[in-house]
Protein backbone atom coordinates (compact mmCIF):
# COMPACT_ATOMS: atom_id res chain seq x y z
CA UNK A 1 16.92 121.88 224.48
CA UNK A 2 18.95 120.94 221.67
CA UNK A 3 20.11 117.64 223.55
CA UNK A 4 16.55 117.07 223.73
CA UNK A 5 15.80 117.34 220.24
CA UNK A 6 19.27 115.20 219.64
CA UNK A 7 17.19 112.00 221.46
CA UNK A 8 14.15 112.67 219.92
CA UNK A 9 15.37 112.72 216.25
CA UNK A 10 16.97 109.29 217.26
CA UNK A 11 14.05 107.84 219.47
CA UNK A 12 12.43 108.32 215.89
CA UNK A 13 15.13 107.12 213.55
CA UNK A 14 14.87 104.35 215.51
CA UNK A 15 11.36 103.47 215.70
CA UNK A 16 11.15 104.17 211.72
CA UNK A 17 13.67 101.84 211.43
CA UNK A 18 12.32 99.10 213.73
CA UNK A 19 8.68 99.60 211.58
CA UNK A 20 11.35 99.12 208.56
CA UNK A 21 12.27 95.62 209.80
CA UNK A 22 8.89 94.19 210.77
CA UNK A 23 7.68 95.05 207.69
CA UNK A 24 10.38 93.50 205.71
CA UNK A 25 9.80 90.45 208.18
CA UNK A 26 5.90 90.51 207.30
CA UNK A 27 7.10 90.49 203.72
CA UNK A 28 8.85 87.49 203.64
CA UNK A 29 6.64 84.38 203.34
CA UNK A 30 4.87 85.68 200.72
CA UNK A 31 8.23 86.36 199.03
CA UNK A 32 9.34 82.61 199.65
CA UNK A 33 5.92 81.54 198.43
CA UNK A 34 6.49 83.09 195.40
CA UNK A 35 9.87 82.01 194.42
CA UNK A 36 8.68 78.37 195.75
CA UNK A 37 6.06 78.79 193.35
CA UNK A 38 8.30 79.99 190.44
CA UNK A 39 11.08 77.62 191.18
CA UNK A 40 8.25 74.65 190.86
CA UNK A 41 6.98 75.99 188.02
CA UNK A 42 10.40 76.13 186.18
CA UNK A 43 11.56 73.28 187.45
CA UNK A 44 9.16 70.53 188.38
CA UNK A 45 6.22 71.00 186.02
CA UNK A 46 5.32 67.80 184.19
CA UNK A 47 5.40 67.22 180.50
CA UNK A 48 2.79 66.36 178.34
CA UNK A 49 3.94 63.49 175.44
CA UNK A 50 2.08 63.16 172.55
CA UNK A 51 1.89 59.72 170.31
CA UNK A 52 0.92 59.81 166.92
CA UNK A 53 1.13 56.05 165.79
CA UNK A 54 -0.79 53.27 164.06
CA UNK A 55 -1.68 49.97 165.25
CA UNK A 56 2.02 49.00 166.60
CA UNK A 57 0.85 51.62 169.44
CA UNK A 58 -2.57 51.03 169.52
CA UNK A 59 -2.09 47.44 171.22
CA UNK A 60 -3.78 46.12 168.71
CA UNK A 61 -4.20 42.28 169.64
CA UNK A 62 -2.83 42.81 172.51
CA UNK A 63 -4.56 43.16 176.37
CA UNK A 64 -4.75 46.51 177.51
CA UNK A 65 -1.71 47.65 179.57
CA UNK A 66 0.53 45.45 177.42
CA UNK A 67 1.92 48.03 174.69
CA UNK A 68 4.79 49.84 174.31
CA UNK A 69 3.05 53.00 175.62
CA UNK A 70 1.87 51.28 178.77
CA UNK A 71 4.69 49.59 179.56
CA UNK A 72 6.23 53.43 179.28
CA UNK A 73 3.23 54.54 181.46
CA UNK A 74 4.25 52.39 183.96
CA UNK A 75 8.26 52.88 183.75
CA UNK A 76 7.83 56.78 184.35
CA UNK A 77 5.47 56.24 187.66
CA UNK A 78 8.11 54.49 188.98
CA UNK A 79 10.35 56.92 188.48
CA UNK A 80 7.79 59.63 189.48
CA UNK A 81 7.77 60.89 186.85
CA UNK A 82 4.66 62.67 186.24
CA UNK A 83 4.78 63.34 182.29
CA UNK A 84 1.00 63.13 181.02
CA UNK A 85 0.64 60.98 177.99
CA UNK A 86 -1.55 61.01 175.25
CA UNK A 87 -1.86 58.03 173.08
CA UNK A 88 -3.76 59.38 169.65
CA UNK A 89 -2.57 56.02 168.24
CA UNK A 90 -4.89 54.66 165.45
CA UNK A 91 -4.93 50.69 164.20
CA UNK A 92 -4.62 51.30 160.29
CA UNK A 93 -3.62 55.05 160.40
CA UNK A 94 -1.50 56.11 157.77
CA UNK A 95 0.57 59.39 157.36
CA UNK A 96 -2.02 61.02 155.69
CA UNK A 97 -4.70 60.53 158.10
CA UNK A 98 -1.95 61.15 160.93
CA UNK A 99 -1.62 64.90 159.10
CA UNK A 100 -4.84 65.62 159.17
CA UNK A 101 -5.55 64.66 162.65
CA UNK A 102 -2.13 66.34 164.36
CA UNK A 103 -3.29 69.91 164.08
CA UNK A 104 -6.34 69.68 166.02
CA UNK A 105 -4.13 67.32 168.93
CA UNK A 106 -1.27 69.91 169.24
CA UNK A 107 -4.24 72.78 170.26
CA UNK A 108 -6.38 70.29 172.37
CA UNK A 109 -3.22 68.97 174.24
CA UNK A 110 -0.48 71.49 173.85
CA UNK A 111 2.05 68.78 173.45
CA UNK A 112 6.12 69.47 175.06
CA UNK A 113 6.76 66.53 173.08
CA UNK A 114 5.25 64.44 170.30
CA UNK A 115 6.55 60.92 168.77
CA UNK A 116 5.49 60.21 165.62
CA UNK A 117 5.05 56.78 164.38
CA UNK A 118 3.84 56.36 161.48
CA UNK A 119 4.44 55.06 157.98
CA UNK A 120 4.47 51.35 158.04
CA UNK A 121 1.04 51.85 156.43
CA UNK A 122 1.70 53.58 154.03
CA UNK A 123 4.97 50.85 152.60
CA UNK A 124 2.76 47.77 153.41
CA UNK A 125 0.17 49.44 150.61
CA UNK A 126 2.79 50.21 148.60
CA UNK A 127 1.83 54.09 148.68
CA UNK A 128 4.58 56.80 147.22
CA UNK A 129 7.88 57.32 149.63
CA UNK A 130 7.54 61.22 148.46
CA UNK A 131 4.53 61.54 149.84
CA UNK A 132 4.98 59.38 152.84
CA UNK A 133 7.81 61.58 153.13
CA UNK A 134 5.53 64.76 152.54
CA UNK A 135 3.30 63.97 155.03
CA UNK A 136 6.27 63.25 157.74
CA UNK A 137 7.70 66.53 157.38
CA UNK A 138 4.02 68.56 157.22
CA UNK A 139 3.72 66.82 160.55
CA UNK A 140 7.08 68.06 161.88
CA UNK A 141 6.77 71.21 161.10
CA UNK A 142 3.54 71.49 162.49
CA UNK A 143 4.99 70.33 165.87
CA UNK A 144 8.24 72.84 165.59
CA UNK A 145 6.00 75.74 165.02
CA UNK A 146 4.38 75.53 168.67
CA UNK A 147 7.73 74.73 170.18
CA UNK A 148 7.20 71.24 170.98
CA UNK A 149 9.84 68.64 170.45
CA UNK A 150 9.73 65.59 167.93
CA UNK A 151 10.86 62.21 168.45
CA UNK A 152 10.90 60.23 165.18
CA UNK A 153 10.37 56.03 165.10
CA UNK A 154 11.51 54.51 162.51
CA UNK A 155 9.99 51.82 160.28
CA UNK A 156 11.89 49.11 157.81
CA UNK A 157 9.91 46.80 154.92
CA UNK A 158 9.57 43.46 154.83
CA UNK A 159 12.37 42.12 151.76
CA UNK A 160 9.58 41.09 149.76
CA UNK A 161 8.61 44.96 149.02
CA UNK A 162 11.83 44.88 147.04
CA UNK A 163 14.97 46.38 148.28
CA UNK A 164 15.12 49.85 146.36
CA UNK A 165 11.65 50.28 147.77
CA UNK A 166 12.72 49.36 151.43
CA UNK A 167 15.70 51.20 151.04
CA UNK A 168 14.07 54.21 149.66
CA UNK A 169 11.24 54.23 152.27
CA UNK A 170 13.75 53.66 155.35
CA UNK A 171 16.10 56.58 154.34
CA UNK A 172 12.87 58.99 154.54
CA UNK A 173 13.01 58.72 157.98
CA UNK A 174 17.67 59.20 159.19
CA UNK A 175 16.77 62.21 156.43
CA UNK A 176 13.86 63.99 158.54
CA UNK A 177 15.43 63.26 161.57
CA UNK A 178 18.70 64.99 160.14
CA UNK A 179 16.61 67.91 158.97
CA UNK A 180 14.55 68.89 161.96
CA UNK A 181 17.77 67.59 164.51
CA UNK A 182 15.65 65.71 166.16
CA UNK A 183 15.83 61.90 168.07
CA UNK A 184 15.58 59.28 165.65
CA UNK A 185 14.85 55.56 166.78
CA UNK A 186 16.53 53.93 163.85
CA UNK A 187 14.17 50.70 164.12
CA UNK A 188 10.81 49.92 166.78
CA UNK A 189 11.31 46.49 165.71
CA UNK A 190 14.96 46.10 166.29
CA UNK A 191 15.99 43.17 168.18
CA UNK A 192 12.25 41.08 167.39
CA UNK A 193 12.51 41.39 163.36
CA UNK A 194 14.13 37.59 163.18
CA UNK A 195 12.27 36.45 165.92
CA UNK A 196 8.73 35.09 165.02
CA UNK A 197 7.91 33.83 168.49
CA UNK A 198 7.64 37.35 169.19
CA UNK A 199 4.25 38.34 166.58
CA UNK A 200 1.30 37.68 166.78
CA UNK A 201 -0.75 34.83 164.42
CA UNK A 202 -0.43 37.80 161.55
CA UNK A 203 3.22 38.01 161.59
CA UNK A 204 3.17 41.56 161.22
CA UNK A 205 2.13 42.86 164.50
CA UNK A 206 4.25 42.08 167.88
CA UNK A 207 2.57 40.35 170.50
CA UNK A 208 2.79 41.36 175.00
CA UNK A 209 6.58 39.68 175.11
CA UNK A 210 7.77 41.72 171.73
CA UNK A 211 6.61 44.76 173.80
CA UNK A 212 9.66 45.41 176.43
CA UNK A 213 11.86 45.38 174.00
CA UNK A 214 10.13 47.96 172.00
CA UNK A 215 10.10 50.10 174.70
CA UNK A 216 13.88 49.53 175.29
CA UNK A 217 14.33 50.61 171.73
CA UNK A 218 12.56 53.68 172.33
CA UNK A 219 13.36 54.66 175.63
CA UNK A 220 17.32 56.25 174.74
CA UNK A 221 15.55 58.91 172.47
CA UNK A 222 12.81 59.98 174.10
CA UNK A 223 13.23 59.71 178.07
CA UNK A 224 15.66 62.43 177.82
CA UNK A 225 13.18 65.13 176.61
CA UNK A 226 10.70 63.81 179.25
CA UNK A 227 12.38 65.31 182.53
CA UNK A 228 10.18 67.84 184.61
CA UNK A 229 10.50 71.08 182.82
């Protein structure tokens, strides 16, 4: 009798621990699904970029797919990269309108990152540097608070603004960018400035072969916030 009971007890330990295993077994796809799902989500989820410019990313004059912005459209495909952009770029926008606009952007498109170009407005009027400057750092402290990251492009006056005026208005920008720690693109226009081959009939605004280089001047600061989360 008691050998009997010996074989059942393990006849039973055995078959609670086979139901044990197949259940573990039944477990596990849906278990790999999930981490799949939460390794794709950490890892592979695109960005969204935001940019907040005036006319020099608005192609203005220029065909569309020609810009800066396209031309960066086009680099990240081929690198399949799928970061969304969002060009609120404006012909004529200023930093003031750009202030009043960014709020309502950042909750429509919940931005991971958001370039801001902007200013060369405001010096070709002439406006205040403090409140050029104001408006830069409203708008990038409106972009910290949701946790997005800033990108900052830089803008230099023509000499005929006067040089305490272009000096004045250029330093706003290495002094925000210092502030917040964030990317600074010292100069959009470096490398085309002397070159007037490369603007359009206005000689203010770069025309398609100005546009490459641009991007090139861009590209160091801001493809590096713009891998897959």
């Amino acid at each position: 009798m008691l050998i009997y009971l010996k074989k059942f007890r393990e006849q039973i330990s055995v078959e609670d621990a086979n139901r044990a295993r197949r259940r573990t077994l039944s477990l596990l796809p849906a278990a790999a699904l999930l981490l799949m799902s939460g390794m794709t989500n950490a890892y592979s989820a695109p960005k969204t970029l935001l940019v907040l410019g005036d006319s020099l990313s608005a192609e203005y004059g220029l065909a569309r797919g020609t810009g800066w912005v396209a031309l960066l459209e086009q680099r990240l495909a081929a690198q399949q990269n799928d970061t969304r952009i969002v060009n609120a770029s404006i012909s004529g926008e200023t930093t003031s309108g750009g202030r009043a606009r960014l709020p309502a952007l950042l909750t429509k498109h919940q931005p991971d990152v958001v370039l801001i170009e902007l200013g060369a407005n405001d010096g070709l009027r002439g406006l205040p540097v403090a409140a050029a400057e104001a408006n830069l750092r409203a708008m990038g402290e409106a972009v910290k608070k949701t946790g997005a990251q800033v990108v900052l492009v830089g803008m230099r006056m023509p000499p005929n603004y006067g040089r305490a005026y272009g000096e004045q208005f250029y330093g706003v920008y290495g002094k925000l960018a210092k502030e917040w720690k964030a990317p600074l693109v010292p100069f959009m226009f470096e490398g085309i400035a002397d070159q007037p081959q490369l603007f359009q009939a206005d000689r203010m605004h770069p025309n398609a072969k100005a546009h490459p280089t641009i991007l090139k001047n861009i590209w160091p600061q801001l493809a590096p916030l713009l891998k897959a989360k």
